[in-house]
C-alpha atoms as a PDB file:
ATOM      1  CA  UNK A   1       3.792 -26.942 -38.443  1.00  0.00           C
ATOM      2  CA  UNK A   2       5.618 -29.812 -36.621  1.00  0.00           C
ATOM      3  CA  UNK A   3       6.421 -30.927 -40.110  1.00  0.00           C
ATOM      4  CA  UNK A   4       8.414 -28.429 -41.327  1.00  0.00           C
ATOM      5  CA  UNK A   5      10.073 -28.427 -37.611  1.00  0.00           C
ATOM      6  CA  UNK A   6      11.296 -31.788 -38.002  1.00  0.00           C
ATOM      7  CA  UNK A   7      12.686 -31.009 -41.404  1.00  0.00           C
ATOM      8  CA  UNK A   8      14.315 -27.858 -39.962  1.00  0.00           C
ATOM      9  CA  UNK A   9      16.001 -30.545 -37.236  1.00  0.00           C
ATOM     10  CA  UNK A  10      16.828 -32.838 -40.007  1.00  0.00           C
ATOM     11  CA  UNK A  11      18.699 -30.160 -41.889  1.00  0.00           C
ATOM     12  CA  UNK A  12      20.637 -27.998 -39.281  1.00  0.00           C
ATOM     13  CA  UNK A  13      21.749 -31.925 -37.813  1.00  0.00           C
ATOM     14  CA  UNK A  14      23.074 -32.583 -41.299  1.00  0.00           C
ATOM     15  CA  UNK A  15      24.952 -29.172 -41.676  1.00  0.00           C
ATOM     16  CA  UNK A  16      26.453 -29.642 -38.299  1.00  0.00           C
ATOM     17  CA  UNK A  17      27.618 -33.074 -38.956  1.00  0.00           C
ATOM     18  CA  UNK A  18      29.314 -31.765 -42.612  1.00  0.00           C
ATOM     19  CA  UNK A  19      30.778 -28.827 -40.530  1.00  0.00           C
ATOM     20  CA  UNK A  20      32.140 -31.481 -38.006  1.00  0.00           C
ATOM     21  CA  UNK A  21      33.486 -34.087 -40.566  1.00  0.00           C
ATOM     22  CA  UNK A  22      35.253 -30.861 -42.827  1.00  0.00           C
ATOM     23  CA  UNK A  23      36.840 -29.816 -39.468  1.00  0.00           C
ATOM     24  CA  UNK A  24      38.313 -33.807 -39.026  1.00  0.00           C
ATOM     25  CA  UNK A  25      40.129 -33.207 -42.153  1.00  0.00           C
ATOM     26  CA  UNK A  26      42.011 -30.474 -41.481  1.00  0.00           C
ATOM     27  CA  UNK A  27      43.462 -32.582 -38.748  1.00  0.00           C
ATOM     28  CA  UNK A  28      45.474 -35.511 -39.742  1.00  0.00           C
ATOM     29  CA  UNK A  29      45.351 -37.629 -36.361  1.00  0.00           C
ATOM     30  CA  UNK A  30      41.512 -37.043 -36.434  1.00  0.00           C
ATOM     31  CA  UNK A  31      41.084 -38.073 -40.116  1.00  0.00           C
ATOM     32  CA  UNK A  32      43.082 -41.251 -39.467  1.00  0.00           C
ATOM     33  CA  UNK A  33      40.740 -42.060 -36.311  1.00  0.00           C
ATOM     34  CA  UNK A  34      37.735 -41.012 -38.555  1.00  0.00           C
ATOM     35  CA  UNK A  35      38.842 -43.642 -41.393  1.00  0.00           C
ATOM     36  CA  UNK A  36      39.228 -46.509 -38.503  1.00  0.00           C
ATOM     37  CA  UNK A  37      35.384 -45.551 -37.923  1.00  0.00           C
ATOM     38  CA  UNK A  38      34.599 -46.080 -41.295  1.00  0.00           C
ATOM     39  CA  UNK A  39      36.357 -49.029 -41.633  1.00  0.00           C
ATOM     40  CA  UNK A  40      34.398 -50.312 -38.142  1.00  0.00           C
ATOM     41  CA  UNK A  41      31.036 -49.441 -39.744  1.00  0.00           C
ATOM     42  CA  UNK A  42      31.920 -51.745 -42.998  1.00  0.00           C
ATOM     43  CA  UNK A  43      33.095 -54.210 -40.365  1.00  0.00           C
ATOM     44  CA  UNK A  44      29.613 -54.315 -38.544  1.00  0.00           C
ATOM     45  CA  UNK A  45      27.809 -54.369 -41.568  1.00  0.00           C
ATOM     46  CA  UNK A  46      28.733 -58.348 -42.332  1.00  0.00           C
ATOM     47  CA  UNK A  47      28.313 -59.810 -38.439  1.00  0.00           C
ATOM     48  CA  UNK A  48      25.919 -61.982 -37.597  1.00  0.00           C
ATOM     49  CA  UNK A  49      26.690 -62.185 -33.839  1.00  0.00           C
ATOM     50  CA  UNK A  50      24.680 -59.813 -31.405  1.00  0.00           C
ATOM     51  CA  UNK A  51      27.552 -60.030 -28.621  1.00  0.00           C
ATOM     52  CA  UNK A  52      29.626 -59.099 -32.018  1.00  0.00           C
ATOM     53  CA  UNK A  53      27.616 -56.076 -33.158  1.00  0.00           C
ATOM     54  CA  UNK A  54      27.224 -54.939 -29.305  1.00  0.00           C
ATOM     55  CA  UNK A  55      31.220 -54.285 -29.189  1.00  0.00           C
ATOM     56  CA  UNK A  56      31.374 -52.813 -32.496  1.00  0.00           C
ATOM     57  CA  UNK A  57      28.494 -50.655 -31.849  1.00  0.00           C
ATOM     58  CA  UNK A  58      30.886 -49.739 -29.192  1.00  0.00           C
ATOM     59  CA  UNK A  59      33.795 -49.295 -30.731  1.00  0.00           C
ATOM     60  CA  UNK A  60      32.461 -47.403 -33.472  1.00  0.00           C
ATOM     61  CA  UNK A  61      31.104 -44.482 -31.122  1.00  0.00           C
ATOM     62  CA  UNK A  62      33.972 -44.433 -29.041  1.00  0.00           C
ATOM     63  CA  UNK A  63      36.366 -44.306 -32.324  1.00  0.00           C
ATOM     64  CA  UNK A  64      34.196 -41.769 -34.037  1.00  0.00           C
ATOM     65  CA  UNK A  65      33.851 -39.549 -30.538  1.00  0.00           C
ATOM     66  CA  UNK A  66      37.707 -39.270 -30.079  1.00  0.00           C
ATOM     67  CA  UNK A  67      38.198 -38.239 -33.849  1.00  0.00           C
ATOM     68  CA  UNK A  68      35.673 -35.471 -32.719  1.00  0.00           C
ATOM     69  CA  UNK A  69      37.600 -35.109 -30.050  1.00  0.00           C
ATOM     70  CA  UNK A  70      41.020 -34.701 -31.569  1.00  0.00           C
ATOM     71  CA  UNK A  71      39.606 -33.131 -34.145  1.00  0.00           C
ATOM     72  CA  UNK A  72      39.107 -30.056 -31.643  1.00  0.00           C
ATOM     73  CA  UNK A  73      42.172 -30.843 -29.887  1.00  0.00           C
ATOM     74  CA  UNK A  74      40.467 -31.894 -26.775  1.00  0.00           C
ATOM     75  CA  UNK A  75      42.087 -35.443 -26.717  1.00  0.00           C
ATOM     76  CA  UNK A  76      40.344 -37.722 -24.308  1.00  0.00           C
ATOM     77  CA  UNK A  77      42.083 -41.125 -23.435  1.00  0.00           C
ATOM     78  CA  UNK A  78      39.108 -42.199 -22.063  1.00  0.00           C
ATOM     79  CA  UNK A  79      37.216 -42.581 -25.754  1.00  0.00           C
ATOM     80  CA  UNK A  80      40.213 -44.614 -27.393  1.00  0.00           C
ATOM     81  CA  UNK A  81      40.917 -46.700 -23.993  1.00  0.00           C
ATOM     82  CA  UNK A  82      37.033 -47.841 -24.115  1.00  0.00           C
ATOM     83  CA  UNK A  83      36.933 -48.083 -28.290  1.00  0.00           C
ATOM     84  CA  UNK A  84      40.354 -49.903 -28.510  1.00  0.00           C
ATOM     85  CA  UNK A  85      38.890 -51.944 -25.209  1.00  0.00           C
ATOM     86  CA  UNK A  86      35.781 -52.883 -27.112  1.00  0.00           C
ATOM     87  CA  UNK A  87      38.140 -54.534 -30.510  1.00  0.00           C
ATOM     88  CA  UNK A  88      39.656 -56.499 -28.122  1.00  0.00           C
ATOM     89  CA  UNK A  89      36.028 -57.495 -27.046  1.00  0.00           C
ATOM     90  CA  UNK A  90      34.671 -58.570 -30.463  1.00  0.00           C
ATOM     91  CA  UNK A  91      38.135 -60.609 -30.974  1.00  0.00           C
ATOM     92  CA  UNK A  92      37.018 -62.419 -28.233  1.00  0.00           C
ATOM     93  CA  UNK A  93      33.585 -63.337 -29.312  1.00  0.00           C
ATOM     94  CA  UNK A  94      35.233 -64.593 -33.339  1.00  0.00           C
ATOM     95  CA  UNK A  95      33.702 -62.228 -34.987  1.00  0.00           C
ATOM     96  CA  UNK A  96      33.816 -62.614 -39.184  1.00  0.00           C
ATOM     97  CA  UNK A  97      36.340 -59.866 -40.430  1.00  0.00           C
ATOM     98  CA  UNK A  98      38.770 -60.500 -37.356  1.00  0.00           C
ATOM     99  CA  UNK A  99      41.725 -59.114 -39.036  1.00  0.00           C
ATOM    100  CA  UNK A 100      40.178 -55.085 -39.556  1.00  0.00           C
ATOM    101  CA  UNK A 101      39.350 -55.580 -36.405  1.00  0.00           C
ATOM    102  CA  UNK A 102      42.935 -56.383 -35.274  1.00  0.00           C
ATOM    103  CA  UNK A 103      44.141 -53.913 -38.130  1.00  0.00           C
ATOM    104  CA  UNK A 104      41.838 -50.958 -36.029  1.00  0.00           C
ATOM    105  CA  UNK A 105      42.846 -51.779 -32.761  1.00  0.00           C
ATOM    106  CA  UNK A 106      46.494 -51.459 -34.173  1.00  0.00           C
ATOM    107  CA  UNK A 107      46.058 -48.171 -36.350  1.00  0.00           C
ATOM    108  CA  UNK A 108      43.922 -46.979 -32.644  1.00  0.00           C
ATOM    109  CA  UNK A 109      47.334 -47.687 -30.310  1.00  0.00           C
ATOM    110  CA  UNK A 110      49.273 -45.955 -33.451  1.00  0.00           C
ATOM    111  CA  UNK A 111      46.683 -42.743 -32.963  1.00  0.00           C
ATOM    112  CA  UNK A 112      46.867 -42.624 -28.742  1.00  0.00           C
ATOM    113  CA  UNK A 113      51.258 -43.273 -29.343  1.00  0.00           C
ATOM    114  CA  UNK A 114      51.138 -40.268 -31.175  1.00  0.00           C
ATOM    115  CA  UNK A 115      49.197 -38.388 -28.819  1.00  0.00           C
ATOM    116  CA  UNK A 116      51.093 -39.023 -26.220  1.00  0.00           C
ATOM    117  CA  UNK A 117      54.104 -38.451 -27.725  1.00  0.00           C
ATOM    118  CA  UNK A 118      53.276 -34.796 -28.949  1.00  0.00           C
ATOM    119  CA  UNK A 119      51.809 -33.889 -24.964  1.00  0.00           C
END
């Protein structure tokens, strides 16, 4: 019995994820913050430093919670301050791939300008 439970977990977690990700599409400020994620997770793949893979970590679920976010146009500065804050972390501790990361803080200030500039 707590088997199939688990599975039944498994599988209503994965249709709610597909169900979030379709809805970041339909908005183009959340599918550009939802790209920088995916670009961060490629990014942490190839790091061999733990302070460097802490502030990715960070970044990443900061990133990928304000693409939720704007996704469902409940903008929080508070997820791209601390993601954007977290870049400029890892640039501190030479992390390999520097540039994305510099590129992702970048295309992150480009994502909160526009915010801002359509409250």
């Amino acid at each position: 019995m707590k088997k199939k439970a688990y599975i039944a977990i498994a599988a209503s977690a994965i249709l709610i994820n597909s169900a979030n990700a379709s809805i970041l599409f339909d908005v183009p400020l959340a599918k550009k913050c939802y790209a920088i994620y995916n670009k961060l997770v490629a990014i942490a793949e190839v790091q061999t430093t733990n302070k460097c893979q802490y502030e990715l970590s960070s970044a990443k679920s900061h990133t990928e919670s304000a693409a939720l976010r704007i996704s469902e146009d409940a903008f929080s500065k508070y997820e791209l301050d601390n993601a954007i804050n977290a870049l400029r972390h890892a640039q501190v501790y030479s992390c390999e791939e520097e540039e994305g990361i510099v590129e992702a803080e970048q295309g992150l200030l480009e994502i909160k300008s526009q915010i801002k500039s359509q409250n």
